[in-house]
N, C-alpha and C. Protein backbone atom coordinates (compact mmCIF):
# COMPACT_ATOMS: atom_id res chain seq x y z
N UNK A 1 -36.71 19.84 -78.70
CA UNK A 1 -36.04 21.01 -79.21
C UNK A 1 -36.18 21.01 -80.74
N UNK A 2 -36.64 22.14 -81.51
CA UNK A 2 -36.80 22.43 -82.55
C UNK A 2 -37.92 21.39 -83.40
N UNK A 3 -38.92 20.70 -82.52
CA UNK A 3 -39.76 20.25 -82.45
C UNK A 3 -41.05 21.34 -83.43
N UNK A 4 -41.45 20.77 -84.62
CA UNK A 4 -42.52 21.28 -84.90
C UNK A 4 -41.89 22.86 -85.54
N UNK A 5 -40.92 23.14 -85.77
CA UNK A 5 -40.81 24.58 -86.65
C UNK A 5 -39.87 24.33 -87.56
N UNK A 6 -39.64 25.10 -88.58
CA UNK A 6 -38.99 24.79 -89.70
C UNK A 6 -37.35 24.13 -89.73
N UNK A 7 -36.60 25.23 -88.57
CA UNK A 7 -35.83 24.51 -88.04
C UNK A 7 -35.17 22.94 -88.02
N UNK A 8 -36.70 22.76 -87.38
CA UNK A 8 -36.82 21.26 -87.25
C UNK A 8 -36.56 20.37 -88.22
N UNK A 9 -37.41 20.81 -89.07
CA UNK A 9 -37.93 20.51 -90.82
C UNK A 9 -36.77 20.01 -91.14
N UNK A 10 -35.87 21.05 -91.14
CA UNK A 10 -34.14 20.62 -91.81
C UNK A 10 -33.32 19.89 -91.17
N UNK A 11 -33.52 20.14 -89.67
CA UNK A 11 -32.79 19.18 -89.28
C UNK A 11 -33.10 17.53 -88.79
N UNK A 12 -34.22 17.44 -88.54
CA UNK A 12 -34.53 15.77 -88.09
C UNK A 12 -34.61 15.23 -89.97
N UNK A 13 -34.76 15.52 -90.31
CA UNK A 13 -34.68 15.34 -92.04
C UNK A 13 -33.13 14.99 -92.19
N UNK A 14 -32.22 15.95 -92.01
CA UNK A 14 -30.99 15.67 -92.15
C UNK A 14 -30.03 14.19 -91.17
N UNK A 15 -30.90 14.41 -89.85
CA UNK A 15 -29.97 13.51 -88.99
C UNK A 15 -30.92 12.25 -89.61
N UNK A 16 -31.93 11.61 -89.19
CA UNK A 16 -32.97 11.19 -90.31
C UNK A 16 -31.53 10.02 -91.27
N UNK A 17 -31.54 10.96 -92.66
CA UNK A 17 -30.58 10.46 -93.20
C UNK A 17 -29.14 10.41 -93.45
N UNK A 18 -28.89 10.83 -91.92
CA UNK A 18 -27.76 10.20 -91.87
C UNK A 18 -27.43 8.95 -90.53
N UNK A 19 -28.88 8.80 -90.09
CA UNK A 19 -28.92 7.67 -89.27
C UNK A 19 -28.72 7.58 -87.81
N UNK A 20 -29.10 8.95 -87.96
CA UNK A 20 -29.27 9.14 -86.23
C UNK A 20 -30.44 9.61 -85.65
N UNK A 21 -31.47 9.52 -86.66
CA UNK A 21 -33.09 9.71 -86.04
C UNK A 21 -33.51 8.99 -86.26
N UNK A 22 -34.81 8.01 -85.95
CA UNK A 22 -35.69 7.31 -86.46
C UNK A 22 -36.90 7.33 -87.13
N UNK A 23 -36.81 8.38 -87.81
CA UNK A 23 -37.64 9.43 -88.48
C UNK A 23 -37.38 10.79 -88.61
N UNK A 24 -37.92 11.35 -89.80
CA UNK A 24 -37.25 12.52 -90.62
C UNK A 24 -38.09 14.06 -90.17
N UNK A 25 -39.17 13.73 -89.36
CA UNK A 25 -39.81 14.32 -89.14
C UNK A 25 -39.88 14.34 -87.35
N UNK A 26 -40.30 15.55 -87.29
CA UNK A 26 -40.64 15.81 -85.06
C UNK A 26 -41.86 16.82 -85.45
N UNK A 27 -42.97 16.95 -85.15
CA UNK A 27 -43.96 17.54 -84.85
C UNK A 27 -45.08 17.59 -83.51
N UNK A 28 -44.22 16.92 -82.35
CA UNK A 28 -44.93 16.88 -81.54
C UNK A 28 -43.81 16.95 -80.58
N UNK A 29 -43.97 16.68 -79.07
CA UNK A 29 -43.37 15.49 -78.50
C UNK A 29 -43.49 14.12 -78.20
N UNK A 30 -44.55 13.54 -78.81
CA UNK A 30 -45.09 12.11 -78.22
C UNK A 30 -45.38 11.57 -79.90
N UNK A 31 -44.47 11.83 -80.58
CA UNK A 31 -44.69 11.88 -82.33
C UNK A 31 -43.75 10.10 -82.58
N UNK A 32 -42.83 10.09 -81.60
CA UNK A 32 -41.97 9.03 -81.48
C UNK A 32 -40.64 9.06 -82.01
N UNK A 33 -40.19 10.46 -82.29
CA UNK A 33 -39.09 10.40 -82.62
C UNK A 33 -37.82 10.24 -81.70
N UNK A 34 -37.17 9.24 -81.57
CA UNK A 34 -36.00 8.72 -81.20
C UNK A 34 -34.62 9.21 -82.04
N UNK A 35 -33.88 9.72 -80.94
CA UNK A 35 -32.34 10.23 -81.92
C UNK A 35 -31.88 9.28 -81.74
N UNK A 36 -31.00 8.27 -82.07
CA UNK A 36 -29.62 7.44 -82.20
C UNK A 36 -28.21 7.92 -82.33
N UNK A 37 -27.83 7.66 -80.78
CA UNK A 37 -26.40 7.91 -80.17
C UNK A 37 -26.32 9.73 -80.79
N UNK A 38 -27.17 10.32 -80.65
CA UNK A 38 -27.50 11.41 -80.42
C UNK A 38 -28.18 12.28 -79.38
N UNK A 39 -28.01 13.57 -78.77
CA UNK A 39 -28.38 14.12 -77.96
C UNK A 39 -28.41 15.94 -77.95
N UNK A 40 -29.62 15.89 -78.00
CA UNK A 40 -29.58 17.90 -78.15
C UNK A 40 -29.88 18.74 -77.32
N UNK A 41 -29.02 19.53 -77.10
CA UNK A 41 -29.29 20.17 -76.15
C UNK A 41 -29.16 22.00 -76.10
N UNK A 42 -29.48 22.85 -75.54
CA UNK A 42 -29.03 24.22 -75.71
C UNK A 42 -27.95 25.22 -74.95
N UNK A 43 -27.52 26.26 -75.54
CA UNK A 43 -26.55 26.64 -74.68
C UNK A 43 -27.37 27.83 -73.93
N UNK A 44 -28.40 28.14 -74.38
CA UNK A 44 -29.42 29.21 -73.94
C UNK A 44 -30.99 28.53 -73.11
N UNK A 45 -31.49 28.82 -72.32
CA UNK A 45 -32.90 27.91 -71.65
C UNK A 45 -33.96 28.36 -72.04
N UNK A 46 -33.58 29.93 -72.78
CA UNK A 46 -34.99 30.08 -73.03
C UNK A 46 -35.24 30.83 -74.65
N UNK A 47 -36.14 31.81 -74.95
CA UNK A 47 -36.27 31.96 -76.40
C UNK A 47 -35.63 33.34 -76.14
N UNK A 48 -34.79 33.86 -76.03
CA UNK A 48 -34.47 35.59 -76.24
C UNK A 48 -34.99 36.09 -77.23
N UNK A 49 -34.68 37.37 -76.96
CA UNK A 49 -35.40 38.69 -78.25
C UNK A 49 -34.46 38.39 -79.12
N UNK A 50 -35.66 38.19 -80.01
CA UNK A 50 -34.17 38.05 -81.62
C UNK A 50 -33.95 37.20 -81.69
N UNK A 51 -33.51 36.36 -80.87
CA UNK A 51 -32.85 34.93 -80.80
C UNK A 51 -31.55 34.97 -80.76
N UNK A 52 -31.21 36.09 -79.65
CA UNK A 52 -29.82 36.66 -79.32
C UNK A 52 -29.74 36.80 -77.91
N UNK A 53 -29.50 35.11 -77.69
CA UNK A 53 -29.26 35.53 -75.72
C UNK A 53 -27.73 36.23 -76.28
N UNK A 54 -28.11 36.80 -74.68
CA UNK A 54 -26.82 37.82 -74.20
C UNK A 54 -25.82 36.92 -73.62
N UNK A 55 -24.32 37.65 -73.47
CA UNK A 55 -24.00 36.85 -72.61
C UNK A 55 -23.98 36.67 -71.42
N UNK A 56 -24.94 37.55 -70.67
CA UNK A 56 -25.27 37.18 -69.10
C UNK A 56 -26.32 35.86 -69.08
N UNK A 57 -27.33 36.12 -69.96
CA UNK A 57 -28.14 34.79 -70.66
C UNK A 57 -27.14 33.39 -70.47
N UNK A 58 -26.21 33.53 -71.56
CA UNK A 58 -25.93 32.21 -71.67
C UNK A 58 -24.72 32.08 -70.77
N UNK A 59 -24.14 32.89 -69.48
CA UNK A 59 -23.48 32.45 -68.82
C UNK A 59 -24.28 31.77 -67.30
N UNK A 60 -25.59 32.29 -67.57
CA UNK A 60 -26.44 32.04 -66.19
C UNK A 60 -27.07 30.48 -66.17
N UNK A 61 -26.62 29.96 -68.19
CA UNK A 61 -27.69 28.92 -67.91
C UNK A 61 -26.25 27.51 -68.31
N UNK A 62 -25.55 28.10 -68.08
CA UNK A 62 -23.62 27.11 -68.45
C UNK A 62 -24.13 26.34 -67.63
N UNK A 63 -24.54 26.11 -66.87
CA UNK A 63 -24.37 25.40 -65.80
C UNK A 63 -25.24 23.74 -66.34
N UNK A 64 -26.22 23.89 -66.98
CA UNK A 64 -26.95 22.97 -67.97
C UNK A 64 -25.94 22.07 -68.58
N UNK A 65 -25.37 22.87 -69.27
CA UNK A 65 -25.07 22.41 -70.39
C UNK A 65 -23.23 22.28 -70.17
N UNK A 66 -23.24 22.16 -68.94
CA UNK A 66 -21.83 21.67 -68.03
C UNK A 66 -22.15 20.17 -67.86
N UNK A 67 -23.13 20.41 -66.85
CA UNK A 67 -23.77 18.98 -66.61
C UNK A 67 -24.18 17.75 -67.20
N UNK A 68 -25.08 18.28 -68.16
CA UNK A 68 -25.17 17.10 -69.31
C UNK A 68 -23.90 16.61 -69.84
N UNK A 69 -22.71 17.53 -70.33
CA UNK A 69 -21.62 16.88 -70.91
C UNK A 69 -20.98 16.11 -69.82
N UNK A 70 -21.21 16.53 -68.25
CA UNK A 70 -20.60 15.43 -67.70
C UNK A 70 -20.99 14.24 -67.30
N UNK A 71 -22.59 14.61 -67.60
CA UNK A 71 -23.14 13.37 -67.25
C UNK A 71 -22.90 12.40 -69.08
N UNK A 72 -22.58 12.81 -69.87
CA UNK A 72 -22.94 12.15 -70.93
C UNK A 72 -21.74 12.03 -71.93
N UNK A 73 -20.79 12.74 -71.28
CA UNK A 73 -19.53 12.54 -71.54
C UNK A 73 -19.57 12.09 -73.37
N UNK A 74 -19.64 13.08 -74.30
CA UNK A 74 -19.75 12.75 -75.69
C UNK A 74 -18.38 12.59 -76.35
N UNK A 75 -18.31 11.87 -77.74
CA UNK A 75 -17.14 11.72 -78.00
C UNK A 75 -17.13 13.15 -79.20
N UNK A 76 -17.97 13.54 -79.64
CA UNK A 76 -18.02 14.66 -80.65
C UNK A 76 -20.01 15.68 -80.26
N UNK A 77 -19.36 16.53 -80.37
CA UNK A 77 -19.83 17.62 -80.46
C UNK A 77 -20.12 18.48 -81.16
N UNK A 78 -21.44 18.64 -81.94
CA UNK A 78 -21.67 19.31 -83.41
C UNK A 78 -22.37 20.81 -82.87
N UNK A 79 -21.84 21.72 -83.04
CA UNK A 79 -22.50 23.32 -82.68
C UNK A 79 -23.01 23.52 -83.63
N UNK A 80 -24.33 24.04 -83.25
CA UNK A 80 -24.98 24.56 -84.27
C UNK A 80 -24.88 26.15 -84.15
N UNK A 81 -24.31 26.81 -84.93
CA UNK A 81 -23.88 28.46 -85.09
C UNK A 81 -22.84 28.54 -83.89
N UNK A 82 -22.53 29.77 -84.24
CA UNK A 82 -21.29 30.47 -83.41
C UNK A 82 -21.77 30.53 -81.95
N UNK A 83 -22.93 30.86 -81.57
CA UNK A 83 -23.40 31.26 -80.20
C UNK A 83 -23.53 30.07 -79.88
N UNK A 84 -23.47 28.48 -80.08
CA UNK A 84 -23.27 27.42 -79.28
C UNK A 84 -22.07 26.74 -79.36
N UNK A 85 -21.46 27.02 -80.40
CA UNK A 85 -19.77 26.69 -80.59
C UNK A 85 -19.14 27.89 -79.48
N UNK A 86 -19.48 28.97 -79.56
CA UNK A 86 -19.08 30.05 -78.14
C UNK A 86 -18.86 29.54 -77.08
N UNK A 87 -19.90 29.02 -77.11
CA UNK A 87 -20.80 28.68 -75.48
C UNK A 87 -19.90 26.84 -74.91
N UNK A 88 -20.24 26.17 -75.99
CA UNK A 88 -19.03 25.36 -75.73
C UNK A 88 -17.96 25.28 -75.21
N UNK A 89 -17.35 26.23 -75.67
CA UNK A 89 -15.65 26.40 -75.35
C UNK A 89 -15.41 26.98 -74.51
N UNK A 90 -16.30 28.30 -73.96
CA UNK A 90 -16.57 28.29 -72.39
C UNK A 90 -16.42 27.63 -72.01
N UNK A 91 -17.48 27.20 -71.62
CA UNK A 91 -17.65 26.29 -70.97
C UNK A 91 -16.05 25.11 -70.44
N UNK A 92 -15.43 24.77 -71.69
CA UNK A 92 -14.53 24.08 -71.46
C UNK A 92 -13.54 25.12 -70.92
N UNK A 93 -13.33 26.14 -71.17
CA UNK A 93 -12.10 27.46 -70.17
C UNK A 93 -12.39 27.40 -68.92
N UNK A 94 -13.55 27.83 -68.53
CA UNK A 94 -13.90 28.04 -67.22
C UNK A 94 -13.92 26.56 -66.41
N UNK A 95 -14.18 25.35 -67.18
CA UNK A 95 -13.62 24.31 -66.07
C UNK A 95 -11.73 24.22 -66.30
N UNK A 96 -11.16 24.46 -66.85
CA UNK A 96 -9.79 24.25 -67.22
C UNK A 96 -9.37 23.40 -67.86
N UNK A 97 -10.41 23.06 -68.68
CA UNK A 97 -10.26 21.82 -69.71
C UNK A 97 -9.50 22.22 -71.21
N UNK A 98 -9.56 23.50 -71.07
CA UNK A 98 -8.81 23.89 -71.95
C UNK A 98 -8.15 25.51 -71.49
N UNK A 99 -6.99 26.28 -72.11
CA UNK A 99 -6.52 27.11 -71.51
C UNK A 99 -7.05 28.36 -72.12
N UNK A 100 -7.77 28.73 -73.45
CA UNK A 100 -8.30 29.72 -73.81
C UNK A 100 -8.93 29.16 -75.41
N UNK A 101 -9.76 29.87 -75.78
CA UNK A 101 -10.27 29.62 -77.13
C UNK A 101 -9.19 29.88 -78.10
N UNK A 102 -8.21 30.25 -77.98
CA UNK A 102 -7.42 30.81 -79.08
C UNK A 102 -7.08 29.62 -80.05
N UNK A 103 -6.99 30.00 -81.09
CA UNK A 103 -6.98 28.80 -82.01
C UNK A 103 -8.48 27.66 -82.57
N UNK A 104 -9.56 28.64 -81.92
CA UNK A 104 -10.34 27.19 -82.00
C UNK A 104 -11.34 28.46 -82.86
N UNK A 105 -11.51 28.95 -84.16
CA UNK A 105 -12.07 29.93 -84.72
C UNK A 105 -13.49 28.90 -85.49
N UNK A 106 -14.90 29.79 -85.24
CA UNK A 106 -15.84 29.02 -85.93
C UNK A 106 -16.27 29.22 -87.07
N UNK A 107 -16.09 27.62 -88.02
CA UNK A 107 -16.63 28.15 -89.08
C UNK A 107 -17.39 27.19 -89.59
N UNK A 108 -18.57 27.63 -90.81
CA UNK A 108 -19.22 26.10 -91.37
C UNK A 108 -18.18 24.94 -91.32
N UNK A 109 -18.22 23.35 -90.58
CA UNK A 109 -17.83 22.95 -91.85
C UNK A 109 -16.18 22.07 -91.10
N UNK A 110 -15.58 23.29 -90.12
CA UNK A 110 -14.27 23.19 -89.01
C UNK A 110 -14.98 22.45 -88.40
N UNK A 111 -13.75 21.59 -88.05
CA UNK A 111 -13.62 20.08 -86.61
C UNK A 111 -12.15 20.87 -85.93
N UNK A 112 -12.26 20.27 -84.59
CA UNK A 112 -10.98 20.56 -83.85
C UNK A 112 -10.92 19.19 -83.22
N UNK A 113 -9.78 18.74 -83.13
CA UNK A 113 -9.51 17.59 -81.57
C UNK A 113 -9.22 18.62 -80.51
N UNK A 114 -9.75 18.06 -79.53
CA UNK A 114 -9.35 19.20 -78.47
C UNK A 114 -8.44 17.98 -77.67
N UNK A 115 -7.85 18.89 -76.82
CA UNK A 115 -6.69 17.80 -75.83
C UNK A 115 -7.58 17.23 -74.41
N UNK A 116 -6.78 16.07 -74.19
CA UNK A 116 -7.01 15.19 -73.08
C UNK A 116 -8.33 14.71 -73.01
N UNK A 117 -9.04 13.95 -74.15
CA UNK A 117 -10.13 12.81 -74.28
C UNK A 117 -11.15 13.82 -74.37
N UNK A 118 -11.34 15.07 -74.39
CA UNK A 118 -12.37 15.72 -74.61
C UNK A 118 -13.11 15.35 -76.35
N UNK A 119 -14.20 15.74 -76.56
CA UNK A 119 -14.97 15.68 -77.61
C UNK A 119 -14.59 16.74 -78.49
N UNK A 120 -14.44 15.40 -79.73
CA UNK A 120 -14.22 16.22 -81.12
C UNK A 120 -15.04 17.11 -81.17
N UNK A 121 -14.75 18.73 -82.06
CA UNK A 121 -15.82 19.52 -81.77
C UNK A 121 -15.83 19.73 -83.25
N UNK A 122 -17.15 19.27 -83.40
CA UNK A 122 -17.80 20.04 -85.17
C UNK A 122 -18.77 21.34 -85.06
N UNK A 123 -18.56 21.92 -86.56
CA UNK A 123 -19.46 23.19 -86.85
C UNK A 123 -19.91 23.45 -87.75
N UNK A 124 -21.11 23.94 -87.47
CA UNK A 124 -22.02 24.22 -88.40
C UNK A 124 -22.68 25.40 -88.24
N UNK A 125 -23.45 25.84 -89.70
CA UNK A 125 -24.54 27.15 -89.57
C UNK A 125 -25.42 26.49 -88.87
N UNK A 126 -26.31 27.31 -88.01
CA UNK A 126 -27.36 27.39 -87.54
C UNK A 126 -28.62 26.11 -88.69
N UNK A 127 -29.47 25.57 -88.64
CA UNK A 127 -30.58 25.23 -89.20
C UNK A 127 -31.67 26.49 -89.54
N UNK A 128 -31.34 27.48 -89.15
CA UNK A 128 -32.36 28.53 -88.96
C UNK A 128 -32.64 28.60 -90.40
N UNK A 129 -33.82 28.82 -90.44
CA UNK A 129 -34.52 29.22 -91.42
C UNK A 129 -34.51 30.43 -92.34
N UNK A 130 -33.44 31.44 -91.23
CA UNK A 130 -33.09 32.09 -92.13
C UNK A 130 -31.72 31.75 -93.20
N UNK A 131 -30.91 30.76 -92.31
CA UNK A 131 -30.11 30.51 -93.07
C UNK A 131 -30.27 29.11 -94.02
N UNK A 132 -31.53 27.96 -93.80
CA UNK A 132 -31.99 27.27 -94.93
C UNK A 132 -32.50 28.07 -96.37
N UNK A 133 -33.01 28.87 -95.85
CA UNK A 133 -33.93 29.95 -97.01
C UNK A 133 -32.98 30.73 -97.71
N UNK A 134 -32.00 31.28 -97.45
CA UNK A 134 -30.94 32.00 -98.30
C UNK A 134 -29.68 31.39 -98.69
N UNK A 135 -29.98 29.91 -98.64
CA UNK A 135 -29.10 29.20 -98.94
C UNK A 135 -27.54 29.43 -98.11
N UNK A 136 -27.16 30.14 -97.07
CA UNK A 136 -26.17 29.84 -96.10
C UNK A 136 -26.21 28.46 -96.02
N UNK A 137 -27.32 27.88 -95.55
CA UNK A 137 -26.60 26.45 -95.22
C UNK A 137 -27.92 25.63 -96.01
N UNK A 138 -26.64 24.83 -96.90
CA UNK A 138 -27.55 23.58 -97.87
C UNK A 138 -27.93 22.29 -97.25
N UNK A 139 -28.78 21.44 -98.08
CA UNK A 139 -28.69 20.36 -97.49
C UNK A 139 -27.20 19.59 -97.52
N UNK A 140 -27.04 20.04 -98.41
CA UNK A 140 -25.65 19.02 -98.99
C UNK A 140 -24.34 19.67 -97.77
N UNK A 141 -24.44 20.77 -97.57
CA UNK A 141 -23.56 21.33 -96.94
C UNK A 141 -23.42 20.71 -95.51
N UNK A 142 -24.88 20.74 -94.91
CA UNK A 142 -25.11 19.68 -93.24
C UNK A 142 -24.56 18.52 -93.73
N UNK A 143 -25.40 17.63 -94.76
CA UNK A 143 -25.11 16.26 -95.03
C UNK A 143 -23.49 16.29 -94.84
N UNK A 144 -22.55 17.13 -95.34
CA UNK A 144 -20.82 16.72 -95.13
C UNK A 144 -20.62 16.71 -93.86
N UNK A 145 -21.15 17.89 -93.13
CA UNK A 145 -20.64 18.04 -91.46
C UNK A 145 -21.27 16.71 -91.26
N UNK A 146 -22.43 16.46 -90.99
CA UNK A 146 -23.14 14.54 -90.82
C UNK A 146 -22.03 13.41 -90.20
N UNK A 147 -21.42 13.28 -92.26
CA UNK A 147 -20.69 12.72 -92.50
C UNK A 147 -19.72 12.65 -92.16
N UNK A 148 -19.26 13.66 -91.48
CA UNK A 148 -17.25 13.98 -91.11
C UNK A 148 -17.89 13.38 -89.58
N UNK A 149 -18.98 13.83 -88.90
CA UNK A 149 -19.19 13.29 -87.32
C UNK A 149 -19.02 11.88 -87.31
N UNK A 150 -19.96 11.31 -88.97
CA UNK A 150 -20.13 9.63 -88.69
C UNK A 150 -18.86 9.00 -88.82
N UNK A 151 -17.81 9.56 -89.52
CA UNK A 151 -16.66 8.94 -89.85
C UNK A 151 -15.73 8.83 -88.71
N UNK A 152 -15.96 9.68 -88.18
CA UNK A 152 -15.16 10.13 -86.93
C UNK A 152 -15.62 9.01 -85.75
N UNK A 153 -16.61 9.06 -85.30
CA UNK A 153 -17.79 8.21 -84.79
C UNK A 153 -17.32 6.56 -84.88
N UNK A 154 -17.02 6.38 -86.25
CA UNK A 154 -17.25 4.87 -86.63
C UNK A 154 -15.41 4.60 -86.56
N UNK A 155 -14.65 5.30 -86.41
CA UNK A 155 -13.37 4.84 -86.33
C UNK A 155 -13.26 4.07 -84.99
C-alpha cells in the first residue's frame, strides 16, 4: 500500500524515522521493506473516482477491515484522513463496541482512548500529495502524531 507513489515517499520516510520501517523508502513489493509492530491497511479495496469511495464503497468492504482488527487486535490506531478515521468508528458502532461517534470529532493531530481495551485512536491528514505539497501536512507535523503513537506504545 502506497508502494512506489509519492504518498509513499512521505510516509515510509516518516515511519522510517520514527522506527517502525526498516527503510525509508517502498518502491516495489519485493524492495524489502519490513514495517515494525506496524500494520496498514485500507478502509476502501479499491482506487475510486477521485479518491472518494462512497459510502456504499466503504460499507461493502467493512468487513476487511473488521477482520484484520480482530485478527490483530492493535493497541493504537493511526487514521490517515477523515474517510479512514470515519470508517473506523463504524466500524466500532456497528459491532457495539462503542455506542455512537459522538464525541470522537477528526482532527490533525486528536488521540481518543476509547472504552473497554479497544485501541487508542490517532489522527492524521492524509499523506496525499496534495496535502504534502500545500503544506496541510508537514513533516514535522506527522513526526508529532509518530511520536504521541510511540509514547503511548512504549508506556
Amino acid at each position: 500500500m502506497f508502494t512506489g507513489d509519492r504518498s509513499g515517499d512521505f510516509l515510509y520516510k516518516h515511519l522510517y524515522l520514527a522506527g517502525l520501517a526498516s527503510q525509508p523508502t517502498s518502491t516495489h513489493r519485493e524492495d524489502g521493506l519490513k514495517l515494525r509492530n506496524a500494520y496498514l491497511t485500507a478502509a476502501a479495496r479499491c482506487a475510486p473516482p477521485e479518491n472518494r469511495p462512497s459510502p456504499e464503497e466503504l460499507k461493502q468492504c467493512s468487513s476487511y477491515l473488521e477482520a484484520e482488527l480482530e485478527l490483530l487486535k492493535p493497541r493504537a490506531v493511526l487514521a490517515l484522513g477523515k474517510i479512514a478515521f470515519d470508517a473506523f468508528l463504524n466500524v466500532l458502532v456497528r459491532n457495539g463496541a462503542i455506542p455512537s461517534r459522538a464525541g470522537y470529532a477528526f482532527s490533525h493531530g486528536a488521540h481518543f482512548e476509547l472504552p473497554d481495551g479497544l485501541p487508542r485512536l490517532f489522527a492524521s491528514y492524509h499523506p496525499s500529495q496534495q496535502n504534502t505539497q500545500t503544506g496541510r501536512l508537514t513533516p514535522g507535523m506527522f513526526q508529532n502524531v509518530l511520536q504521541k503513537i510511540r509514547r503511548f506504545l512504549d508506556q
